[in-house]
PDB file of N, CA and C in Angstrom:
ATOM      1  N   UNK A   1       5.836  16.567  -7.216  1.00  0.00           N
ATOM      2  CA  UNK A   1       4.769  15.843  -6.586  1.00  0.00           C
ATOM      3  C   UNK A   1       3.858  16.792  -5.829  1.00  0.00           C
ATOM      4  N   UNK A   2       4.345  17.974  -5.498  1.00  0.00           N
ATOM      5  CA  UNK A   2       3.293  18.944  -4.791  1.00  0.00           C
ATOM      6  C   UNK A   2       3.810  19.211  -3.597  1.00  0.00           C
ATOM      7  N   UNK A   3       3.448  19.921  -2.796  1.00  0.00           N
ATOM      8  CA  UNK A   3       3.686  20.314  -1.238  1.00  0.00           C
ATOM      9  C   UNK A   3       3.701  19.030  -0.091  1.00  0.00           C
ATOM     10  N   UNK A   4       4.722  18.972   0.425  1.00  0.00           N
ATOM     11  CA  UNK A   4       5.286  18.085   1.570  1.00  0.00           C
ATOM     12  C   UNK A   4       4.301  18.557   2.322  1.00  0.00           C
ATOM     13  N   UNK A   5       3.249  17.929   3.653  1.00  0.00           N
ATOM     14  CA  UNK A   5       3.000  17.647   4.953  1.00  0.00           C
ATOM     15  C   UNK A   5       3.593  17.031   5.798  1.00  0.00           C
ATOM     16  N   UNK A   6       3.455  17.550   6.766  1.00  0.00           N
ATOM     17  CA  UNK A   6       4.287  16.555   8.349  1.00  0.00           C
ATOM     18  C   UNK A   6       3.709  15.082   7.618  1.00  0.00           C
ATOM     19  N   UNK A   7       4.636  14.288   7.733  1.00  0.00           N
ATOM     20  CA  UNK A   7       5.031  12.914   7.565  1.00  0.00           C
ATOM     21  C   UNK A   7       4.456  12.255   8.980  1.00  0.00           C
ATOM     22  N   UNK A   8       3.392  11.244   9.006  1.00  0.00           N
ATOM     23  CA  UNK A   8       3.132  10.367  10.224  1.00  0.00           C
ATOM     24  C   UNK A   8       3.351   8.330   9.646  1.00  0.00           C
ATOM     25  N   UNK A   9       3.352   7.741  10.721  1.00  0.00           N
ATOM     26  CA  UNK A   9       3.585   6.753  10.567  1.00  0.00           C
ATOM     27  C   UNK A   9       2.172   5.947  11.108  1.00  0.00           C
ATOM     28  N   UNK A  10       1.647   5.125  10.004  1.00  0.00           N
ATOM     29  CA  UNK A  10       0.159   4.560  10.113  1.00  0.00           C
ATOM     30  C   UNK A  10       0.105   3.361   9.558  1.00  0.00           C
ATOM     31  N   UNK A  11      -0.008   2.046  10.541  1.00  0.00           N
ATOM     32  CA  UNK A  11      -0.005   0.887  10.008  1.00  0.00           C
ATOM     33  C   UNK A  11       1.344   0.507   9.248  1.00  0.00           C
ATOM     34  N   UNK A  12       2.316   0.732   9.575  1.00  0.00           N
ATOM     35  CA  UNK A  12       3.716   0.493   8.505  1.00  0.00           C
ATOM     36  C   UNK A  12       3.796   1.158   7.408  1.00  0.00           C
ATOM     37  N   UNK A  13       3.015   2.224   7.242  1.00  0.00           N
ATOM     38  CA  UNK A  13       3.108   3.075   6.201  1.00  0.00           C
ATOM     39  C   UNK A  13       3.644   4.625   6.540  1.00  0.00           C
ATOM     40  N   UNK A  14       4.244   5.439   5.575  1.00  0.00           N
ATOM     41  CA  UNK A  14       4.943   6.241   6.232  1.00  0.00           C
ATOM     42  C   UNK A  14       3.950   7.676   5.291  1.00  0.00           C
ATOM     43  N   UNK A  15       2.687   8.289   5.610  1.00  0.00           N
ATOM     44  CA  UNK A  15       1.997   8.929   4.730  1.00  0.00           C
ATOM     45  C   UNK A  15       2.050  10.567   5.081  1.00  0.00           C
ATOM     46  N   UNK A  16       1.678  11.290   4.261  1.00  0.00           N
ATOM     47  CA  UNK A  16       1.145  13.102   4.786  1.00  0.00           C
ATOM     48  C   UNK A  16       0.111  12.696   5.800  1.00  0.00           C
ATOM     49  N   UNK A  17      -0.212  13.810   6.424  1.00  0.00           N
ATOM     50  CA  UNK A  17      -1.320  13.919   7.557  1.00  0.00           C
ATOM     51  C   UNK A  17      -3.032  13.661   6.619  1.00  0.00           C
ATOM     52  N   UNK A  18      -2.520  14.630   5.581  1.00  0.00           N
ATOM     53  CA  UNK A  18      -3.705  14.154   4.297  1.00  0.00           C
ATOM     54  C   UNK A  18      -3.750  13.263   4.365  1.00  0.00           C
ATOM     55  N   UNK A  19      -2.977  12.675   3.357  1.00  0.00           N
ATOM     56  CA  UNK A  19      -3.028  11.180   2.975  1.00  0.00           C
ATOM     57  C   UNK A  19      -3.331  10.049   4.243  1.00  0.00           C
ATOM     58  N   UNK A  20      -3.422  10.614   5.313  1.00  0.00           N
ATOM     59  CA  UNK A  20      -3.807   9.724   6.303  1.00  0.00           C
ATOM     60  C   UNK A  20      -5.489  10.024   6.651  1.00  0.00           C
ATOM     61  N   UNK A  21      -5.355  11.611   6.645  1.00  0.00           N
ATOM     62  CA  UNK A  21      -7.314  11.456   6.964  1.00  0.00           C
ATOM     63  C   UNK A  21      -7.989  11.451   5.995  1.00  0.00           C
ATOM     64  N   UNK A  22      -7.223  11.308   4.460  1.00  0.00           N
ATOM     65  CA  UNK A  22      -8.124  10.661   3.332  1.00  0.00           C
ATOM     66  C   UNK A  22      -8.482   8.697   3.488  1.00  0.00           C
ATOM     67  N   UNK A  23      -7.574   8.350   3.910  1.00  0.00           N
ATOM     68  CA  UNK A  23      -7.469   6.508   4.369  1.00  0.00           C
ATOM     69  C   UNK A  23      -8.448   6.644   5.444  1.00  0.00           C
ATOM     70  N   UNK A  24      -8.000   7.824   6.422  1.00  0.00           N
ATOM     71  CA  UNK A  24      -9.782   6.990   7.224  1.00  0.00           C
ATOM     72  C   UNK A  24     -11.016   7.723   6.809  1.00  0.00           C
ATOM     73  N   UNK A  25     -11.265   8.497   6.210  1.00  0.00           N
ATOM     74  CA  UNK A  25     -12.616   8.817   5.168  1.00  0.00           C
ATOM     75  C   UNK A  25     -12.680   7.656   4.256  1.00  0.00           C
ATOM     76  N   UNK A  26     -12.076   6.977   3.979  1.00  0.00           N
ATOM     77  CA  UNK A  26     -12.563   6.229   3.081  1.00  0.00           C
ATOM     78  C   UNK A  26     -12.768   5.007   3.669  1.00  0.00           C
ATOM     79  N   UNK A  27     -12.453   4.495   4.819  1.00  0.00           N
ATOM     80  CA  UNK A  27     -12.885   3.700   5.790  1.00  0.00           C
ATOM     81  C   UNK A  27     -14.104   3.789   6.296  1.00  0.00           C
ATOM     82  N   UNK A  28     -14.568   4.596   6.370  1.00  0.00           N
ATOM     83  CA  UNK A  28     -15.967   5.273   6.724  1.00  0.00           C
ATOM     84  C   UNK A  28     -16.862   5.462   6.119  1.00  0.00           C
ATOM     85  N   UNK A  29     -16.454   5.450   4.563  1.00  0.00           N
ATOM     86  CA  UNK A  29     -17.724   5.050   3.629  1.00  0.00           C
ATOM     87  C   UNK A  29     -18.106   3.605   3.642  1.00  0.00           C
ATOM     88  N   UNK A  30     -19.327   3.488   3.063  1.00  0.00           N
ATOM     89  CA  UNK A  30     -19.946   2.221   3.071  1.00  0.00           C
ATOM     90  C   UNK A  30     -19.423   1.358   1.972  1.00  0.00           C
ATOM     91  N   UNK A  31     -18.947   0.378   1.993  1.00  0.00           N
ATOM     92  CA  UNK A  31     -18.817  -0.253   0.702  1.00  0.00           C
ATOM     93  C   UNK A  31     -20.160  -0.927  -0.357  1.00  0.00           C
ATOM     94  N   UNK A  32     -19.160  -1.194  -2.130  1.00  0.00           N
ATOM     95  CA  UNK A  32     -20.626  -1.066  -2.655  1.00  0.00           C
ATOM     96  C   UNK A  32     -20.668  -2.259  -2.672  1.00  0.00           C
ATOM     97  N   UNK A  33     -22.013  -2.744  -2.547  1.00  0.00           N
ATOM     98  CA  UNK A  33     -22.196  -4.278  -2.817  1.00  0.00           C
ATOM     99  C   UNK A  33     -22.570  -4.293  -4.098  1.00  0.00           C
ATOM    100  N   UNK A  34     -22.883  -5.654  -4.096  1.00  0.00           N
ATOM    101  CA  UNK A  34     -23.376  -6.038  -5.539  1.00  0.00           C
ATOM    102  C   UNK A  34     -22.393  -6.138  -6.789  1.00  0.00           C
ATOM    103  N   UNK A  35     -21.365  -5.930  -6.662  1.00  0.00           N
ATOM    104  CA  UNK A  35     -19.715  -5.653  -7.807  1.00  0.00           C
ATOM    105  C   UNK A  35     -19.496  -7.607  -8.201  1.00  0.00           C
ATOM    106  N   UNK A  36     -19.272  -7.288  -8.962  1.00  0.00           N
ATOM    107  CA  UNK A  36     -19.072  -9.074 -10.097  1.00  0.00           C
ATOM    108  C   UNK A  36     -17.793  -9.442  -8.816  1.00  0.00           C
ATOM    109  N   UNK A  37     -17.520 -10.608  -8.489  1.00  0.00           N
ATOM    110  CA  UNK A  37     -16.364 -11.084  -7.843  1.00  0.00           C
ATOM    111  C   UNK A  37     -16.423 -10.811  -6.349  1.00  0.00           C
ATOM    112  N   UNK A  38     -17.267  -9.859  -5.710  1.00  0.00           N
ATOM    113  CA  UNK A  38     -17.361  -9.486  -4.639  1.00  0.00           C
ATOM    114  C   UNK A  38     -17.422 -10.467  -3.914  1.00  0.00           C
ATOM    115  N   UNK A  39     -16.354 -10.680  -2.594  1.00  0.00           N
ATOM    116  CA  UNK A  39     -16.512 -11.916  -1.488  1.00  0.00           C
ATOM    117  C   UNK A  39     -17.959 -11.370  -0.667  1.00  0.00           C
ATOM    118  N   UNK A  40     -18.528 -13.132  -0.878  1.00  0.00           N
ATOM    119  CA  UNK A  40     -20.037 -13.060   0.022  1.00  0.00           C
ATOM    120  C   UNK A  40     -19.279 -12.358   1.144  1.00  0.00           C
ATOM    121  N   UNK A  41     -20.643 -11.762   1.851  1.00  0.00           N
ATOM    122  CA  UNK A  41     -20.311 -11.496   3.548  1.00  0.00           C
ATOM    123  C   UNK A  41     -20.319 -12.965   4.554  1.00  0.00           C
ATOM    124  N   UNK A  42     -19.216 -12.566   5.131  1.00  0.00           N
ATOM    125  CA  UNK A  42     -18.545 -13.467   6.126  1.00  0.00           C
ATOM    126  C   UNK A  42     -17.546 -14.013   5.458  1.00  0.00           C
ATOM    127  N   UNK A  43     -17.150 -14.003   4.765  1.00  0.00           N
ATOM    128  CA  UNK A  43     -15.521 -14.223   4.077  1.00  0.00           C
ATOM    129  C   UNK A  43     -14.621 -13.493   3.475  1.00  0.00           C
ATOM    130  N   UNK A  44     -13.905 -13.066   4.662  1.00  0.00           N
ATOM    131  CA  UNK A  44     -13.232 -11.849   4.407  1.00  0.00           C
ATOM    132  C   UNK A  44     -11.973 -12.196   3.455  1.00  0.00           C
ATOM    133  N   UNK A  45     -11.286 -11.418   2.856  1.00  0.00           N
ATOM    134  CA  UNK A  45     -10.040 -11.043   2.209  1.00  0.00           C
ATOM    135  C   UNK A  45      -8.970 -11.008   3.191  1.00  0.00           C
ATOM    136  N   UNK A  46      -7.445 -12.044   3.037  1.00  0.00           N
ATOM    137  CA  UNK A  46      -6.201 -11.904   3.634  1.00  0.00           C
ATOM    138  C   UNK A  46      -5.970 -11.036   3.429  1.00  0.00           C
ATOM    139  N   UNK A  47      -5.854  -9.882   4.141  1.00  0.00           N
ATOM    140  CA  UNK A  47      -4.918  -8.901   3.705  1.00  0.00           C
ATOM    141  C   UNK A  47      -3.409  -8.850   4.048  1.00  0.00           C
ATOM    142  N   UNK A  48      -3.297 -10.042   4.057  1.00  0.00           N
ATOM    143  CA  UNK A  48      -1.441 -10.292   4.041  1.00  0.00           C
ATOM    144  C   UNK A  48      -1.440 -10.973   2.198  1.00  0.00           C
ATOM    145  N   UNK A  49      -2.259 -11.123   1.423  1.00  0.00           N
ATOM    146  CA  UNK A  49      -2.437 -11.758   0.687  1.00  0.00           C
ATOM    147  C   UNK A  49      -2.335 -10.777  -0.406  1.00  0.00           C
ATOM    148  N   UNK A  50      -2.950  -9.545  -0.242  1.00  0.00           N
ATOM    149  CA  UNK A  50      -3.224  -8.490  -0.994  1.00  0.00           C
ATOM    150  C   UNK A  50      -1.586  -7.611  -0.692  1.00  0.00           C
ATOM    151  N   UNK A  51      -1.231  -7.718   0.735  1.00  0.00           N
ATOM    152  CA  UNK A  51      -0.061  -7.369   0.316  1.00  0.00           C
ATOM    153  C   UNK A  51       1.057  -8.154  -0.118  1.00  0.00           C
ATOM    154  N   UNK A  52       1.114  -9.336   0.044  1.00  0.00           N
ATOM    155  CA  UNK A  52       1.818 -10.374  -0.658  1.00  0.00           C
ATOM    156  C   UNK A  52       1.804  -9.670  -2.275  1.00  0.00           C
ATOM    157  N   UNK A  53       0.937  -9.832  -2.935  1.00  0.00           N
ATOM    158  CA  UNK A  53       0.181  -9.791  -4.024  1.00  0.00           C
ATOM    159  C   UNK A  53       0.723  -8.245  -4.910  1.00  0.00           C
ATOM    160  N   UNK A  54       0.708  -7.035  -3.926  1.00  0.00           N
ATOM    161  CA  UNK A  54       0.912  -5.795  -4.533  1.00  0.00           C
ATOM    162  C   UNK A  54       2.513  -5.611  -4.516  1.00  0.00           C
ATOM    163  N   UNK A  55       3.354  -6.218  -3.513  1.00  0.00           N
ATOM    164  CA  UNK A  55       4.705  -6.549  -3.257  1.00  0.00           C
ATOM    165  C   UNK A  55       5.128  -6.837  -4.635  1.00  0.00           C
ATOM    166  N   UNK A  56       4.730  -8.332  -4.990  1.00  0.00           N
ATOM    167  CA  UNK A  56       5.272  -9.022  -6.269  1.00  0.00           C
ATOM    168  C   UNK A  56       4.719  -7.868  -7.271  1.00  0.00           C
ATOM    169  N   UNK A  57       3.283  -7.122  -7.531  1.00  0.00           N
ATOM    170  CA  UNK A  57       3.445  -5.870  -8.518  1.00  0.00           C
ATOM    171  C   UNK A  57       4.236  -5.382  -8.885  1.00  0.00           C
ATOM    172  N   UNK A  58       4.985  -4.713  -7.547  1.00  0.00           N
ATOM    173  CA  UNK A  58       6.123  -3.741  -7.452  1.00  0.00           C
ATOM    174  C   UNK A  58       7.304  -3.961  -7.938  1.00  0.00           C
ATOM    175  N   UNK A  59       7.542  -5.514  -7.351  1.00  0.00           N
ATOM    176  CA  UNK A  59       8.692  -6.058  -8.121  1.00  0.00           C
ATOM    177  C   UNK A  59       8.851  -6.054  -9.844  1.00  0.00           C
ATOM    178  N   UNK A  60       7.583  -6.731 -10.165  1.00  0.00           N
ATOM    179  CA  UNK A  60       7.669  -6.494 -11.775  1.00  0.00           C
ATOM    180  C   UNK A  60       7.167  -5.291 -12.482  1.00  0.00           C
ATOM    181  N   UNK A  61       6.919  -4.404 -11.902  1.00  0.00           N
ATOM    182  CA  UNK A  61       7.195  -2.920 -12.570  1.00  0.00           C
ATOM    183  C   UNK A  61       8.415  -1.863 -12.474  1.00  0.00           C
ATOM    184  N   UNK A  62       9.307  -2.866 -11.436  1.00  0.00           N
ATOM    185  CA  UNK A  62      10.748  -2.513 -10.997  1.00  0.00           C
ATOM    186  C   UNK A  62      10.505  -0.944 -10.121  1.00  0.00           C
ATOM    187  N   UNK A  63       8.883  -1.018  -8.869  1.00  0.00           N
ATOM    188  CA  UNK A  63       9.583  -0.178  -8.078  1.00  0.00           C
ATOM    189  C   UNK A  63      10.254  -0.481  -6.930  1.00  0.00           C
ATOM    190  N   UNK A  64      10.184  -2.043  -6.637  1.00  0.00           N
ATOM    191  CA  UNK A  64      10.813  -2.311  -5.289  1.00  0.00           C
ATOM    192  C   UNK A  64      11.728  -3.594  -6.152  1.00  0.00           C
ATOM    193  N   UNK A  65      12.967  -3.771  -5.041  1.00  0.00           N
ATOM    194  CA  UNK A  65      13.936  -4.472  -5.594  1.00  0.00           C
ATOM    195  C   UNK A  65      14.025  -5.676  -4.037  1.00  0.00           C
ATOM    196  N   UNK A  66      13.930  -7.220  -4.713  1.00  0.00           N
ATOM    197  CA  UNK A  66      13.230  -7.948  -3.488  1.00  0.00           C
ATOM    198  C   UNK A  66      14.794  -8.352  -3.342  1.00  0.00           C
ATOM    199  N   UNK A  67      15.191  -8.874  -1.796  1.00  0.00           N
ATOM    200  CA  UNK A  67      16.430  -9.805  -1.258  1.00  0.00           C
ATOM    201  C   UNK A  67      16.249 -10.510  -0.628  1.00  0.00           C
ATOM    202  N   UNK A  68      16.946 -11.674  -0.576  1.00  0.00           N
ATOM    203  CA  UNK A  68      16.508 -12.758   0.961  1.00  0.00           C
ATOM    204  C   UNK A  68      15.425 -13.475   0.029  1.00  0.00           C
ATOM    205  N   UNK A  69      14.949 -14.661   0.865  1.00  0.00           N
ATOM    206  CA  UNK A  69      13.812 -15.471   1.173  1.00  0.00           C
ATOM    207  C   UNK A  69      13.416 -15.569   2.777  1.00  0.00           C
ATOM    208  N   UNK A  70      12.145 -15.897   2.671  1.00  0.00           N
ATOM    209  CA  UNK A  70      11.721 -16.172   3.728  1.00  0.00           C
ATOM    210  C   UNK A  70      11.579 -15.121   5.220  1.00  0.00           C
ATOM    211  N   UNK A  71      12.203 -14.953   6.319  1.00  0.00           N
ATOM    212  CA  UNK A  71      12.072 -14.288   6.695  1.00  0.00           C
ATOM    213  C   UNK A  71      13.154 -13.244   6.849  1.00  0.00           C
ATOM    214  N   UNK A  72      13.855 -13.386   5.806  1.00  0.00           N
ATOM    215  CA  UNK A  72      15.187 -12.414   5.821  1.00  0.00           C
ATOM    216  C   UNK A  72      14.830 -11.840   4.263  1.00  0.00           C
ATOM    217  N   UNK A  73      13.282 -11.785   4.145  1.00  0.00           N
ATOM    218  CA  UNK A  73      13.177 -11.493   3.221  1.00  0.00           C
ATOM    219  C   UNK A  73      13.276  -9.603   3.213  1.00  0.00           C
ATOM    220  N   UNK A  74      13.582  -8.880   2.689  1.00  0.00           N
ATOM    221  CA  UNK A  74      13.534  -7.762   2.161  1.00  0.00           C
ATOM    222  C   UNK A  74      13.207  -7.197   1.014  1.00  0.00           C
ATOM    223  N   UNK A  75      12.758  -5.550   1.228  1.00  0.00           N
ATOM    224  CA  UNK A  75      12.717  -5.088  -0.137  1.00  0.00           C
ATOM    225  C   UNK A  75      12.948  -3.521   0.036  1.00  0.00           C
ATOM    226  N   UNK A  76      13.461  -3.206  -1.183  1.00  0.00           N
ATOM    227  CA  UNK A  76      14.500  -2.124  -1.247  1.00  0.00           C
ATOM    228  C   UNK A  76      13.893  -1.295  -2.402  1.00  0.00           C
ATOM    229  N   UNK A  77      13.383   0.045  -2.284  1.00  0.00           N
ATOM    230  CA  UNK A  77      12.886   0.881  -3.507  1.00  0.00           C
ATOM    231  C   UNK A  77      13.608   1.386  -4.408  1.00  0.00           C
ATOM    232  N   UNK A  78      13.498   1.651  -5.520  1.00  0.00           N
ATOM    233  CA  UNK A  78      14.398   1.674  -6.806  1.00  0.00           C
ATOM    234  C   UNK A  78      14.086   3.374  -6.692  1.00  0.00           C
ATOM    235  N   UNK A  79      15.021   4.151  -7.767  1.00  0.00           N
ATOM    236  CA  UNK A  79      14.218   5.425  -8.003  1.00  0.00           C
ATOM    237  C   UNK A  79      13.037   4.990  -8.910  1.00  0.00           C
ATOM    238  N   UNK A  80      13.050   4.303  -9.542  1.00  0.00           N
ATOM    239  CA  UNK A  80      11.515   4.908 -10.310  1.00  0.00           C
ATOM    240  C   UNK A  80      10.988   4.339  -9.720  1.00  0.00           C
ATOM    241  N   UNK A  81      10.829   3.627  -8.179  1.00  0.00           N
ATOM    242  CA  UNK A  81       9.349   3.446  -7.928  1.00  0.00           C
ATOM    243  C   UNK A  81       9.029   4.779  -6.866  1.00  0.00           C
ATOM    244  N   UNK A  82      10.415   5.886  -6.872  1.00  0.00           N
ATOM    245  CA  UNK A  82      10.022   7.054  -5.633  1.00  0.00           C
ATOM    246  C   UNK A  82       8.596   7.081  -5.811  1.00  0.00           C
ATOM    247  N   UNK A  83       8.303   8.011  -6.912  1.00  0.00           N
ATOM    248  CA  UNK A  83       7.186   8.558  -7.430  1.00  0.00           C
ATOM    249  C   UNK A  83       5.833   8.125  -7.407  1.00  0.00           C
ATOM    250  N   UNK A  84       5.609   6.580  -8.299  1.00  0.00           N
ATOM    251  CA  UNK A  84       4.689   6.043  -7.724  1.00  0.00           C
ATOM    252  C   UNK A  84       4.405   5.368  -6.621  1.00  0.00           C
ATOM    253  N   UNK A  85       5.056   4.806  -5.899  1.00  0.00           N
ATOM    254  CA  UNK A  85       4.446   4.566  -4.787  1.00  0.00           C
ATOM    255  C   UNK A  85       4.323   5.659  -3.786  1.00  0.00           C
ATOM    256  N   UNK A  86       4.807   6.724  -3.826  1.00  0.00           N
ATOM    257  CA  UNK A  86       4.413   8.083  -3.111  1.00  0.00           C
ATOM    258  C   UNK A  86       2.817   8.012  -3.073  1.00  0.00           C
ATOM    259  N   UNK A  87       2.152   7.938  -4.799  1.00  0.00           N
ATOM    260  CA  UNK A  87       0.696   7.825  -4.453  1.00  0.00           C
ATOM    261  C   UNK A  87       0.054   7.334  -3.491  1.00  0.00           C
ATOM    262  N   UNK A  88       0.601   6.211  -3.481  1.00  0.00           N
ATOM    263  CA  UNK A  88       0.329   5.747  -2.610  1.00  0.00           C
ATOM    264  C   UNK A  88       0.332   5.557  -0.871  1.00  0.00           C
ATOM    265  N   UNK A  89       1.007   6.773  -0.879  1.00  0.00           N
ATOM    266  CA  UNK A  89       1.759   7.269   0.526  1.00  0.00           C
ATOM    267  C   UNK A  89       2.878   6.556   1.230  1.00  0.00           C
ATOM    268  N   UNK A  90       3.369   5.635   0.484  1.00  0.00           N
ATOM    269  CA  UNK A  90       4.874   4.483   0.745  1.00  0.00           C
ATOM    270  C   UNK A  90       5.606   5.422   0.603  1.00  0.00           C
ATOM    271  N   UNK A  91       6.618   5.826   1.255  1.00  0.00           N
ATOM    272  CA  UNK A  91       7.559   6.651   1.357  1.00  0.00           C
ATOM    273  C   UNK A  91       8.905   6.017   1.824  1.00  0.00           C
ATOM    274  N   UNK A  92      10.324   6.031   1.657  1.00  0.00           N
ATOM    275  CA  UNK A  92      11.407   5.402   1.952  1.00  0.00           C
ATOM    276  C   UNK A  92      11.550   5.873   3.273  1.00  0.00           C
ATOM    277  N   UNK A  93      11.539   5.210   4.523  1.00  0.00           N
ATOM    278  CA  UNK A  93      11.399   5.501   5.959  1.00  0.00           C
ATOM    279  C   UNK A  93      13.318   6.171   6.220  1.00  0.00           C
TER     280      UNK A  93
END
């Protein structure tokens, strides 16, 4: 995967120091308007929804392995999701 950085903890995510001041550079760009599907302004996106949403991904590409319902809900990373979700800067805490 490349060279390890000090590991920080950002928003429940466990990322490199990179991978963290690449997330707020990209916070800081402007977003594009005008994209097919784009929510009008003033109606924002759940983002418990989006992670709801990328959760169940994970599950059916078998990198996270779900337990429980409800609020004993859990989830547990497989080896093959080490790798990709690394991209993503998810790391096993």
């Amino acid at each position: 995967m490349g060279k390890k950085g000090k590991l920080i903890r950002h928003m429940g995510m466990t990322m490199t120091e990179e991978r963290h001041r690449k997330w707020h550079e990209a916070q800081q760009e402007p977003a594009s308007g005008g994209t097919a599907g784009a929510a009008p302004p003033g109606e924002p996106v759940n983002p418990f929804a989006i992670g709801g949403g990328f959760l169940a991904y994970c599950v059916r590409h078998g990198w996270l392995v779900q337990q429980g319902r409800g609020r004993n809900m859990k989830y547990y990373m497989t080896d093959a999701g080490r790798e990709p979700l690394a991209e993503f800067g998810i790391m096993k805490c």
